[in-house]
N, C-alpha and C. Protein backbone atom coordinates (compact mmCIF):
# COMPACT_ATOMS: atom_id res chain seq x y z
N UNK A 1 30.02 -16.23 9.92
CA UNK A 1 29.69 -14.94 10.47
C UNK A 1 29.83 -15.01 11.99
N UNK A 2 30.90 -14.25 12.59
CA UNK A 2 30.63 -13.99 14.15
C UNK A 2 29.40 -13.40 14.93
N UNK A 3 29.30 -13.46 15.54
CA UNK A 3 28.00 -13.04 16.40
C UNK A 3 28.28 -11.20 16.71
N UNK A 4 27.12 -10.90 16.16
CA UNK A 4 26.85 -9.29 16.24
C UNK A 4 27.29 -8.71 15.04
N UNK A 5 28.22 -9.97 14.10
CA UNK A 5 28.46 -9.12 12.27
C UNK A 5 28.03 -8.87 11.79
N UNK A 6 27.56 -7.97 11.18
CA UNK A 6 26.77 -8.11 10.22
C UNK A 6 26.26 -9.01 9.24
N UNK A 7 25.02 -9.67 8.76
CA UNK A 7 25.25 -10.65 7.60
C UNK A 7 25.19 -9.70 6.25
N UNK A 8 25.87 -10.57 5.32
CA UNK A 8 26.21 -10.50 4.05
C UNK A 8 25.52 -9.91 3.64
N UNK A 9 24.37 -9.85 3.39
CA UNK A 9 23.14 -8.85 2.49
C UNK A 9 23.64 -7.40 3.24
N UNK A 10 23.30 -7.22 4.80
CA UNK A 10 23.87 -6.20 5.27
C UNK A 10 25.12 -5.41 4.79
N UNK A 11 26.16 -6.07 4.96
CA UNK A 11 27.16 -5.99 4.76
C UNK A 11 27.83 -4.81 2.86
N UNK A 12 26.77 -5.92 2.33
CA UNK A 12 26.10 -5.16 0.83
C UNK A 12 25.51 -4.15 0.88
N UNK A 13 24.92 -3.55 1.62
CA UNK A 13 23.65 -2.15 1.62
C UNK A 13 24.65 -1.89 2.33
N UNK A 14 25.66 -1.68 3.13
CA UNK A 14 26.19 -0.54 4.48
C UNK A 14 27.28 -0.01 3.12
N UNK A 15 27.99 -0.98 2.35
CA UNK A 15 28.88 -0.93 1.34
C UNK A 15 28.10 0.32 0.50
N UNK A 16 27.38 0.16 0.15
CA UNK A 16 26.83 0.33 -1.03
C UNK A 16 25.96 2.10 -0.89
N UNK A 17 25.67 1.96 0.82
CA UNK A 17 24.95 3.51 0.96
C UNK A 17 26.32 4.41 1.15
N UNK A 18 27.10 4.07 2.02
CA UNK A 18 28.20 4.72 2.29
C UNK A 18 29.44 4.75 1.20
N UNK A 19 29.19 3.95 -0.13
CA UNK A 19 30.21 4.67 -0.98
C UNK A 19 29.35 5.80 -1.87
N UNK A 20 28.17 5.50 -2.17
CA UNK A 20 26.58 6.39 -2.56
C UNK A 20 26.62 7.59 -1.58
N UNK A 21 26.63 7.88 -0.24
CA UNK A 21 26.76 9.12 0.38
C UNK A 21 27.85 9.75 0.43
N UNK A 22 28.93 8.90 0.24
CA UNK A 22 30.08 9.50 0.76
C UNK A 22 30.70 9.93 -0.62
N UNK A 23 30.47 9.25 -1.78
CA UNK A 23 31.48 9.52 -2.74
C UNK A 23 30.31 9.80 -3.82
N UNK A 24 29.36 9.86 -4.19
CA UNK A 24 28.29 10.03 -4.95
C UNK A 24 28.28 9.28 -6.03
N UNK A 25 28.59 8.38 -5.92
CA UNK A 25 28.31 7.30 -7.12
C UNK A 25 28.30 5.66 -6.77
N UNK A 26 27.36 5.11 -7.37
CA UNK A 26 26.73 3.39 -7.10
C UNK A 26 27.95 2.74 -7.51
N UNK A 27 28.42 1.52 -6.59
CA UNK A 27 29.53 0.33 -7.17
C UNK A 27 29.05 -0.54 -7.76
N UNK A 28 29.68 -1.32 -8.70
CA UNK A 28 29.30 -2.32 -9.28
C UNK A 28 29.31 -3.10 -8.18
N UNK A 29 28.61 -4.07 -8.89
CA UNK A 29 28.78 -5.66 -7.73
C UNK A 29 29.93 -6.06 -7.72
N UNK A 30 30.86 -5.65 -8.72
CA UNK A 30 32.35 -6.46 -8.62
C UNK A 30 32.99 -5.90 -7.78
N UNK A 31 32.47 -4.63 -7.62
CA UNK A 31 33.59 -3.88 -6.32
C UNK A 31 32.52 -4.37 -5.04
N UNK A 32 31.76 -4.63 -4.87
CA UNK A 32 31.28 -5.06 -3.50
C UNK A 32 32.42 -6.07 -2.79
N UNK A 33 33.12 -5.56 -1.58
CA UNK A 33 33.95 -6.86 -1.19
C UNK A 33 33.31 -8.18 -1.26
N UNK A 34 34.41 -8.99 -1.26
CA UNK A 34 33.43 -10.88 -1.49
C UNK A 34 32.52 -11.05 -0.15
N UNK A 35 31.29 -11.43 -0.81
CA UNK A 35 30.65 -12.01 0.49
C UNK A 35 30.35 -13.44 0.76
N UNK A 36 30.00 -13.81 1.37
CA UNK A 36 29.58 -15.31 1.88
C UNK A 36 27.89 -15.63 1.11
N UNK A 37 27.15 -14.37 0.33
CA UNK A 37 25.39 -15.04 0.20
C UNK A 37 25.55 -16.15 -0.43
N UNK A 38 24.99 -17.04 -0.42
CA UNK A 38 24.55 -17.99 -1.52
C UNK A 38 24.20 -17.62 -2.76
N UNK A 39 24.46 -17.60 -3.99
CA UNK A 39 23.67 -16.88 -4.97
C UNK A 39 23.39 -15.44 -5.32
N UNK A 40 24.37 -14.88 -4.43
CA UNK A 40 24.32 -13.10 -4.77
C UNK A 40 24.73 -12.74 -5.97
N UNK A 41 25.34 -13.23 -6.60
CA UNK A 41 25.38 -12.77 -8.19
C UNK A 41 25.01 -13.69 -9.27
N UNK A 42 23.99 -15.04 -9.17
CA UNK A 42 23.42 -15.55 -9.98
C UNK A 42 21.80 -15.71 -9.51
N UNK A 43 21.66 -15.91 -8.15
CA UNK A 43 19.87 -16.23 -8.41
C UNK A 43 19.55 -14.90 -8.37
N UNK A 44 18.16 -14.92 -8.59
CA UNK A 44 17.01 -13.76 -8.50
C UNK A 44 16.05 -13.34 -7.52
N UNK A 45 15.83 -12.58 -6.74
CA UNK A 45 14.60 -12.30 -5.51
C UNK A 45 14.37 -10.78 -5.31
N UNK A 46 13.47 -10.49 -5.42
CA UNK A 46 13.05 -9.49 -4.94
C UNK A 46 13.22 -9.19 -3.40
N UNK A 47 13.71 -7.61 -2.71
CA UNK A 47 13.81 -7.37 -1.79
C UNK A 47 13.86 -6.12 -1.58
N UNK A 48 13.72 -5.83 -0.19
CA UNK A 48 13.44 -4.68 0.51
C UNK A 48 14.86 -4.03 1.42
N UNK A 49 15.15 -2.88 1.48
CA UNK A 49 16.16 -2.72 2.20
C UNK A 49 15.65 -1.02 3.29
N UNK A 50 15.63 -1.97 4.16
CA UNK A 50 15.18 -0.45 5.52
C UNK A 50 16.56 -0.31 6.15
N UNK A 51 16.00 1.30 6.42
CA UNK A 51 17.02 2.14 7.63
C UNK A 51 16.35 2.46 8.17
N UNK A 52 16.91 2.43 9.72
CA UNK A 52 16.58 3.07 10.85
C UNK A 52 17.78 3.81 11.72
N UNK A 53 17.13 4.73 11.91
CA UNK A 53 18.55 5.77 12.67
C UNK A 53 17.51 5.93 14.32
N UNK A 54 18.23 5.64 15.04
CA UNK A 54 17.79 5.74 16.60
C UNK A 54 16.79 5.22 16.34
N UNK A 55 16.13 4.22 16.27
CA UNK A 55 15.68 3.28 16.53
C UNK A 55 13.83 3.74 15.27
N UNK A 56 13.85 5.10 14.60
CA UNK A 56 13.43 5.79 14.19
C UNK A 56 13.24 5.22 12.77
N UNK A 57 12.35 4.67 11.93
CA UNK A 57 12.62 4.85 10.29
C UNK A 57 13.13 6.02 9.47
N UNK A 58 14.22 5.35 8.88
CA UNK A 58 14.84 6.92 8.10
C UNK A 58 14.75 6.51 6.45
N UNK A 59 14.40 4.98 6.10
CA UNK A 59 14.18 4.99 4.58
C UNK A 59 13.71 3.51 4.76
N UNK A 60 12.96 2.85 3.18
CA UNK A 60 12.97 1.61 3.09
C UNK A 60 12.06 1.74 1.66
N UNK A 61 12.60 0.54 0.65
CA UNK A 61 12.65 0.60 -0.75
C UNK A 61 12.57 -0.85 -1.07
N UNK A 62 12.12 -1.22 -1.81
CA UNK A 62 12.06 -2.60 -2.58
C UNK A 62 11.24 -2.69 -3.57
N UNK A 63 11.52 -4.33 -3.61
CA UNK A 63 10.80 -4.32 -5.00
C UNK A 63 10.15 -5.78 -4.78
N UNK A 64 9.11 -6.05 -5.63
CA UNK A 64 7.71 -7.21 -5.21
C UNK A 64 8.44 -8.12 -5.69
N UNK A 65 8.94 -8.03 -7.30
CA UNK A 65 9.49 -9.00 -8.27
C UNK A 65 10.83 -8.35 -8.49
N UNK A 66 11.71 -9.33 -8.71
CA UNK A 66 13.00 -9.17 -9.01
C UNK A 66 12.73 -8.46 -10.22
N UNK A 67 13.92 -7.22 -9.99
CA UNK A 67 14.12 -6.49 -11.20
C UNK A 67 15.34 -6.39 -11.95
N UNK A 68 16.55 -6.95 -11.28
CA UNK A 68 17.28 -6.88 -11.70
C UNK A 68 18.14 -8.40 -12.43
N UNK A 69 19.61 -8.25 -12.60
CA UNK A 69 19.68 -9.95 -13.10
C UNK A 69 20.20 -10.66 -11.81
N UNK A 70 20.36 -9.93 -11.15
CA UNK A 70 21.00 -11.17 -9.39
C UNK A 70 20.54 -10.07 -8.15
N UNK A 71 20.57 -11.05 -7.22
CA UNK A 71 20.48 -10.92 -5.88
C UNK A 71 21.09 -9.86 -5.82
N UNK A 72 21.93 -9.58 -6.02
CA UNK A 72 23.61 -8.83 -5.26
C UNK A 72 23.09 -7.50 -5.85
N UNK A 73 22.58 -7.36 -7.17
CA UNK A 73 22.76 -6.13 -7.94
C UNK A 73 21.02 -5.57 -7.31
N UNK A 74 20.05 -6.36 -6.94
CA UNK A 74 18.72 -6.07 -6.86
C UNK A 74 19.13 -5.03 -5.25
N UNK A 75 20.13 -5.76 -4.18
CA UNK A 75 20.08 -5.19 -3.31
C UNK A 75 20.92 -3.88 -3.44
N UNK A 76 21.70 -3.62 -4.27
CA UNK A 76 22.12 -2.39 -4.27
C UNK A 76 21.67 -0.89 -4.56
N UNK A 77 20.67 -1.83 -5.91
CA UNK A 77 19.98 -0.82 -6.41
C UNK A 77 18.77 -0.14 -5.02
N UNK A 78 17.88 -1.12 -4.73
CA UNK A 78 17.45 -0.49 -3.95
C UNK A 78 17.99 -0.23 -2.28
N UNK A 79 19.20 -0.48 -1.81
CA UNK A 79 20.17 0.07 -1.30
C UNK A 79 20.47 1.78 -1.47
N UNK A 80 20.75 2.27 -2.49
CA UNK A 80 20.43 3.13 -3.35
C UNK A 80 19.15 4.28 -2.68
N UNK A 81 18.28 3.18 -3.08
CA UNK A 81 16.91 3.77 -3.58
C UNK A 81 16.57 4.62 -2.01
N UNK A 82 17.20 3.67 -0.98
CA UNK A 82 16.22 3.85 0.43
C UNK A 82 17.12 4.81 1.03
N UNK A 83 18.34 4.88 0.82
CA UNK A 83 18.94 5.69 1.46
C UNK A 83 19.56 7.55 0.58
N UNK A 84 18.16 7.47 -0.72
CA UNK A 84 18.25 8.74 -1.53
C UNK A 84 17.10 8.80 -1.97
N UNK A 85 15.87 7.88 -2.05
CA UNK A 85 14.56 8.15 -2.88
C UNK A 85 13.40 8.17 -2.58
N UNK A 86 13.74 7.63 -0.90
CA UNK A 86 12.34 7.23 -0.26
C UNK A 86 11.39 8.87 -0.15
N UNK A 87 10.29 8.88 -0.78
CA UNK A 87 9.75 10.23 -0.93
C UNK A 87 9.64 10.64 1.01
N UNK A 88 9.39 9.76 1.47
CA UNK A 88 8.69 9.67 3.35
C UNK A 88 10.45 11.03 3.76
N UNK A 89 11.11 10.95 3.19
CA UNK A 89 12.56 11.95 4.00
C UNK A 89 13.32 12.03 3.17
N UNK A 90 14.14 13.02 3.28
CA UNK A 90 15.34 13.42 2.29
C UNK A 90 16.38 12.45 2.53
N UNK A 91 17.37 12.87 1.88
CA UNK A 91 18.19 11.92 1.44
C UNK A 91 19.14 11.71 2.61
N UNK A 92 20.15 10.64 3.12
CA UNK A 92 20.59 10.66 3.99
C UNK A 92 21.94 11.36 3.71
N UNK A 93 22.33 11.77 4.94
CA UNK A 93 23.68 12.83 5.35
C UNK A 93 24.70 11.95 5.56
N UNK A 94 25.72 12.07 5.21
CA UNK A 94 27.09 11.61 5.74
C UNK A 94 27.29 11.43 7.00
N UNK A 95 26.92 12.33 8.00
CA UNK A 95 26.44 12.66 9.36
C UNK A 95 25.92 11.57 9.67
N UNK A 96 24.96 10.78 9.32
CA UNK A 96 24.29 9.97 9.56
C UNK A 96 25.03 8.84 9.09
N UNK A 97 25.70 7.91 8.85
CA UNK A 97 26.45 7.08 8.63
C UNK A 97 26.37 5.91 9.73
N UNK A 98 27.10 6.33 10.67
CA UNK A 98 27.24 5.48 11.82
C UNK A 98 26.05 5.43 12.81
N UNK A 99 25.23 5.79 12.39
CA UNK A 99 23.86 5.74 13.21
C UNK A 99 23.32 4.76 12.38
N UNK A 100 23.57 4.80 11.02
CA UNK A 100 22.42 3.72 10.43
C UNK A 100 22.09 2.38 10.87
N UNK A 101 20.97 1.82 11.10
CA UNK A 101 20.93 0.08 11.35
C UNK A 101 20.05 -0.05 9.85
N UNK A 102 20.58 -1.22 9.32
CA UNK A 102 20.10 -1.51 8.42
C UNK A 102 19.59 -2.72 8.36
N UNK A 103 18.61 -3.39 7.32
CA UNK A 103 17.96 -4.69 7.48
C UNK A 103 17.58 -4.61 5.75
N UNK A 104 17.90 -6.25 5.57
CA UNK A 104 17.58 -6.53 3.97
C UNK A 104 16.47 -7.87 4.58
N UNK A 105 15.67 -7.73 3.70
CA UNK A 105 14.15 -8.78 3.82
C UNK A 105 14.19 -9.23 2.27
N UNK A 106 14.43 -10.30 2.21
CA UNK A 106 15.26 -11.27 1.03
C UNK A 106 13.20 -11.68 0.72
N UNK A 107 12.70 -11.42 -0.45
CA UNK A 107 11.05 -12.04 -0.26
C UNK A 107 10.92 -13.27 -1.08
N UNK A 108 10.20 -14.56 -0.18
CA UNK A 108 9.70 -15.11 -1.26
C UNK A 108 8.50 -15.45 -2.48
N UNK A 109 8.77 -15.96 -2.91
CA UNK A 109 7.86 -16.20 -3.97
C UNK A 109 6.13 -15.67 -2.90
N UNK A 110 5.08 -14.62 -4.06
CA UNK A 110 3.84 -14.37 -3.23
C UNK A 110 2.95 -15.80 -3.88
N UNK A 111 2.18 -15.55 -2.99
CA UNK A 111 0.95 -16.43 -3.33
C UNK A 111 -0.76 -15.96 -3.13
N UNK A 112 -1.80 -16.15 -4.12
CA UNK A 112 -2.44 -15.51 -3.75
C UNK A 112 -3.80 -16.65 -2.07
N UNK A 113 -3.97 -15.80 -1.57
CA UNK A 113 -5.18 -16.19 -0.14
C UNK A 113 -6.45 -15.80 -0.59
N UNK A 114 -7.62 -17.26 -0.25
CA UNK A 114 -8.57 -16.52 -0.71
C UNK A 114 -9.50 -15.90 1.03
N UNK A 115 -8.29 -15.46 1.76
CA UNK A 115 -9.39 -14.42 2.59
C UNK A 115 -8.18 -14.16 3.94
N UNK A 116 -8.37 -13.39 4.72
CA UNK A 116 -7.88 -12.72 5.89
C UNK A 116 -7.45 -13.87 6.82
N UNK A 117 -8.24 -15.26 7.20
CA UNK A 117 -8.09 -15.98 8.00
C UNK A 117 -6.56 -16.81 7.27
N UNK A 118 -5.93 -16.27 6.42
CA UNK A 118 -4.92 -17.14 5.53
C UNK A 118 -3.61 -16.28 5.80
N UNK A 119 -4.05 -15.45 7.01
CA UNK A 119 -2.68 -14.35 7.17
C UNK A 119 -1.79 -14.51 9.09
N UNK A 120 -1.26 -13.88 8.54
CA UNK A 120 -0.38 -14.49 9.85
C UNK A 120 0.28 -12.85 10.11
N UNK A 121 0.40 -11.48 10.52
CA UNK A 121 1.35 -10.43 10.27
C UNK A 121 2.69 -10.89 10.95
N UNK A 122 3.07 -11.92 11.55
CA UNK A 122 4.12 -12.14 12.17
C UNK A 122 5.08 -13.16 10.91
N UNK A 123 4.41 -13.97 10.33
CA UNK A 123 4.83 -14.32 9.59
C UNK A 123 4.98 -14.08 8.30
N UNK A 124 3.46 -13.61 7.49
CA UNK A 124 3.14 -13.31 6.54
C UNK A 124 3.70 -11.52 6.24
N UNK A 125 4.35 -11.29 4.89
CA UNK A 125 4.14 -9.70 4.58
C UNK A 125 2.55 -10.23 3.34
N UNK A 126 2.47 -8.86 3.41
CA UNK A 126 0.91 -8.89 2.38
C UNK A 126 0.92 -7.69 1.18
N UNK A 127 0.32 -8.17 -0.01
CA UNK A 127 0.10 -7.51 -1.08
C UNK A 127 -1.17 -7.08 -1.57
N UNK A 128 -1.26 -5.85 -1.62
CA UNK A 128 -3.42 -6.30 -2.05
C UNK A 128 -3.22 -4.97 -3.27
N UNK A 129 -4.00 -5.75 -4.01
CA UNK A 129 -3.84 -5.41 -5.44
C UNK A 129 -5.82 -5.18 -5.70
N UNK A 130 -5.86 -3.90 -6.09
CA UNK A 130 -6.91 -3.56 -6.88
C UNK A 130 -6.60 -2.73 -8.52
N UNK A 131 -7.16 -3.32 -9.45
CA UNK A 131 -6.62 -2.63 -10.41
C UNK A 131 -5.19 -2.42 -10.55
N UNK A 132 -4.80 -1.14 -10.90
CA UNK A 132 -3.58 -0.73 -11.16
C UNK A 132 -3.17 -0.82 -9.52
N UNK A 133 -3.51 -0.37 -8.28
CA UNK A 133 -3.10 -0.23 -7.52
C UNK A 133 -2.87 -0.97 -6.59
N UNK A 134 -1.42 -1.23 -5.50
CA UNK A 134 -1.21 -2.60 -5.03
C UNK A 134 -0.69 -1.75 -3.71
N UNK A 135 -0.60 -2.13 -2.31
CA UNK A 135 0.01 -1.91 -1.51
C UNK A 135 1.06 -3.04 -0.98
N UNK A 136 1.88 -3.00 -0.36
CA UNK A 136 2.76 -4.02 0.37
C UNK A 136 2.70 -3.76 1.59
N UNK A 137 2.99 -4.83 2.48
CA UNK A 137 3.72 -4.86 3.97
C UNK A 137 4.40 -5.61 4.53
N UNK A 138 5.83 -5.38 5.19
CA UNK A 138 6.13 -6.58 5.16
C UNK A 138 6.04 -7.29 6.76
N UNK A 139 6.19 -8.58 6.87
CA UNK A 139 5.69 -9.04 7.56
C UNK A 139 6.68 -8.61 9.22
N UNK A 140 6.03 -9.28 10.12
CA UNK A 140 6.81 -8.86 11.78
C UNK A 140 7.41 -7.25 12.10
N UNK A 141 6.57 -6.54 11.46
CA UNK A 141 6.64 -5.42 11.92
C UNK A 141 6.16 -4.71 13.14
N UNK A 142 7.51 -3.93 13.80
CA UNK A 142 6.33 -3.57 15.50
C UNK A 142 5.14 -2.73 15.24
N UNK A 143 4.01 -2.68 16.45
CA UNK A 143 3.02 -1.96 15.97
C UNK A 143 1.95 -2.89 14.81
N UNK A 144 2.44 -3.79 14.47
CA UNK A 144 1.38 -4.48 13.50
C UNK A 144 0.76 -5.95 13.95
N UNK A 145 0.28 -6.43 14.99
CA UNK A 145 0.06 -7.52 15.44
C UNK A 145 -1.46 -7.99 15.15
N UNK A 146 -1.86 -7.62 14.06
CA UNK A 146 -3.19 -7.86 13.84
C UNK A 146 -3.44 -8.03 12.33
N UNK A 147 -4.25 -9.00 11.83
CA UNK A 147 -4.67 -8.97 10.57
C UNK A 147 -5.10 -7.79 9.90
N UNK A 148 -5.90 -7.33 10.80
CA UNK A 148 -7.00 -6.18 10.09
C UNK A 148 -5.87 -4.94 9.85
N UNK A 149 -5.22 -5.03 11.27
CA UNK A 149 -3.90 -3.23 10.75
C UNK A 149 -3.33 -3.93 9.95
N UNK A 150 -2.79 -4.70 9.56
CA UNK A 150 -1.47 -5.21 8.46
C UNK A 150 -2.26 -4.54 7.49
N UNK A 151 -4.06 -5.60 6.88
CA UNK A 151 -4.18 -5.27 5.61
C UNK A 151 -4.99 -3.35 5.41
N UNK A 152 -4.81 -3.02 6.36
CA UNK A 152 -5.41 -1.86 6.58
C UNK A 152 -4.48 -0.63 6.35
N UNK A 153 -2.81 -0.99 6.98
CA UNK A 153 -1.85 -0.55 6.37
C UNK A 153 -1.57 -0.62 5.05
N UNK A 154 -1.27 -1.79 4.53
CA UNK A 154 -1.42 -1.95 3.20
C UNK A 154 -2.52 -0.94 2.22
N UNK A 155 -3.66 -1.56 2.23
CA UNK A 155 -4.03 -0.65 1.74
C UNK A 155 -4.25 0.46 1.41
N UNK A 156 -4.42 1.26 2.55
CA UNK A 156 -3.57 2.62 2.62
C UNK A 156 -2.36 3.07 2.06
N UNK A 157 -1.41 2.11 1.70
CA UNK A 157 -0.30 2.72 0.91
C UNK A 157 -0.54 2.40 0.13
N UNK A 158 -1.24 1.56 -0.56
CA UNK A 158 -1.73 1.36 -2.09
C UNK A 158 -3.13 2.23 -2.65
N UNK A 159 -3.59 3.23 -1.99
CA UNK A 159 -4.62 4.12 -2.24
C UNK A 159 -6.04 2.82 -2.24
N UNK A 160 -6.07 2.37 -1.51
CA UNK A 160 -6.84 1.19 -1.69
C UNK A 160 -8.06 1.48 -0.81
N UNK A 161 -9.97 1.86 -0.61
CA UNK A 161 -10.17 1.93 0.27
C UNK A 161 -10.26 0.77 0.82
N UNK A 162 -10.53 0.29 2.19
CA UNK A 162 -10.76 -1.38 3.01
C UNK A 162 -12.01 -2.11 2.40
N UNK A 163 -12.50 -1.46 1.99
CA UNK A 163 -14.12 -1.67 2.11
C UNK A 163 -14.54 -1.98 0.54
N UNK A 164 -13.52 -1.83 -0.36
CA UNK A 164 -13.60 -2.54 -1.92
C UNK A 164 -12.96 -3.71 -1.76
N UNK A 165 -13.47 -4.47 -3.05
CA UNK A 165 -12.87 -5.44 -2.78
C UNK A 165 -11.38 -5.76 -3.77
N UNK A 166 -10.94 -6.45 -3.03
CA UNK A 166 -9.33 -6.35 -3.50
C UNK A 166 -8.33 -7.97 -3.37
N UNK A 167 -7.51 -8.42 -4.47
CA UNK A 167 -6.80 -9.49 -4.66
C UNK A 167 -5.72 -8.89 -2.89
N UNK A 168 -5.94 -10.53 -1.86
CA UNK A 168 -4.24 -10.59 -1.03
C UNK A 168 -3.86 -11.79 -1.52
N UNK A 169 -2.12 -11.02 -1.59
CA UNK A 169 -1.43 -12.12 -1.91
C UNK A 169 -0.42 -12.24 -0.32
N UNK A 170 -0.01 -13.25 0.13
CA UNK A 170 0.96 -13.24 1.31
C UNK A 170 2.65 -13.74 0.82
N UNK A 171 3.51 -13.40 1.27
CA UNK A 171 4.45 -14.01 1.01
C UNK A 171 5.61 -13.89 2.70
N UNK A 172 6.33 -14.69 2.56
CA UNK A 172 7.57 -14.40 3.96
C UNK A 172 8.89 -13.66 3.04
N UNK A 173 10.11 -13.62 4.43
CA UNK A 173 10.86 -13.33 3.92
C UNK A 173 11.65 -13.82 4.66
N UNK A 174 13.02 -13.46 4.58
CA UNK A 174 13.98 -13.90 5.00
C UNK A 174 14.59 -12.61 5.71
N UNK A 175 14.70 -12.30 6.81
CA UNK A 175 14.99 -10.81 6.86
C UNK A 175 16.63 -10.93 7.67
N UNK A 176 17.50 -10.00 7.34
CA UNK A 176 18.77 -10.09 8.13
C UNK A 176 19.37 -8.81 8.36
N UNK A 177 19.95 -8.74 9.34
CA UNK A 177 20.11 -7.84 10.23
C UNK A 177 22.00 -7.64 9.80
């Protein structure tokens, strides 16, 4: 990869929104041009795929546990997902194309912490699970430099109040630009 290329996961979501906006229908992985990932069409990981247009969030979608049967196909789908499903904005415009910056956050395996002092928001994304209901976050996000906003965010998107008590799990990621 030259410096300022896109990497490969990227490379997969820019493919994948812009034949989805432009032509209205998802590619297989076989039509994805060849990429360089390691394992994009045999291992498994769950991941996240954000847009940002002017520096602005315009979508972001994933998934905790792999849902699909490979890497390659998990990022498309929610490739897909972020740039047509995210309830937070409508769907993206053609218009919008060349504005997009995109980022795939490759996650690993979670683990569960038994308390707050086991978190890191720079390193760690976080999961907190009550009952049916779970929030995510993922980790090194701007605006989040604190334990308490990470799991405070979280919870909040998982309908969670702070003040019950609730399973964190932490996990990293691999994030690429």
């Amino acid at each position: 990869m030259n410096p300022g290329e896109p990497s490969a996961p990227v490379r997969v979501a820019r493919y994948v929104i812009e034949t989805f906006v432009r032509g209205g229908r998802i590619p297989r992985l076989e039509e994805v041009p060849p990429l360089d990932i390691p394992g994009l069409a045999d291992a498994r990981a769950a991941c996240f795929v954000s847009l940002h247009r002017r520096g602005e969030l315009r979508g972001c979608i994933g998934t905790v546990q792999p849902t699909m049967a490979c890497l390659g196909s998990e990022i498309i789908r929610n490739a897909v997902s972020a740039c047509s499903e995210d309830p937070r904005f409508d769907p993206v415009g053609a218009d919008e194309l060349s504005d997009l910056e995109i980022s795939v956050d490759i996650l690993g395996e979670s683990e569960v912490v038994s308390g707050p002092e086991e978190l890191d928001p720079r390193k760690y994304g976080v999961i907190v699970t009550s009952g049916y209901r779970r929030g995510l976050l993922l980790p090194d996000l701007e605006g989040v430099d604190t334990v308490r906003s990470q799991l405070a965010i979280a919870c909040r998107k998982g309908g969670i109040d702070p003040g019950e008590s609730f399973e964190i799990r932490r996990f990293t990621v691999t994030r690429y630009h």
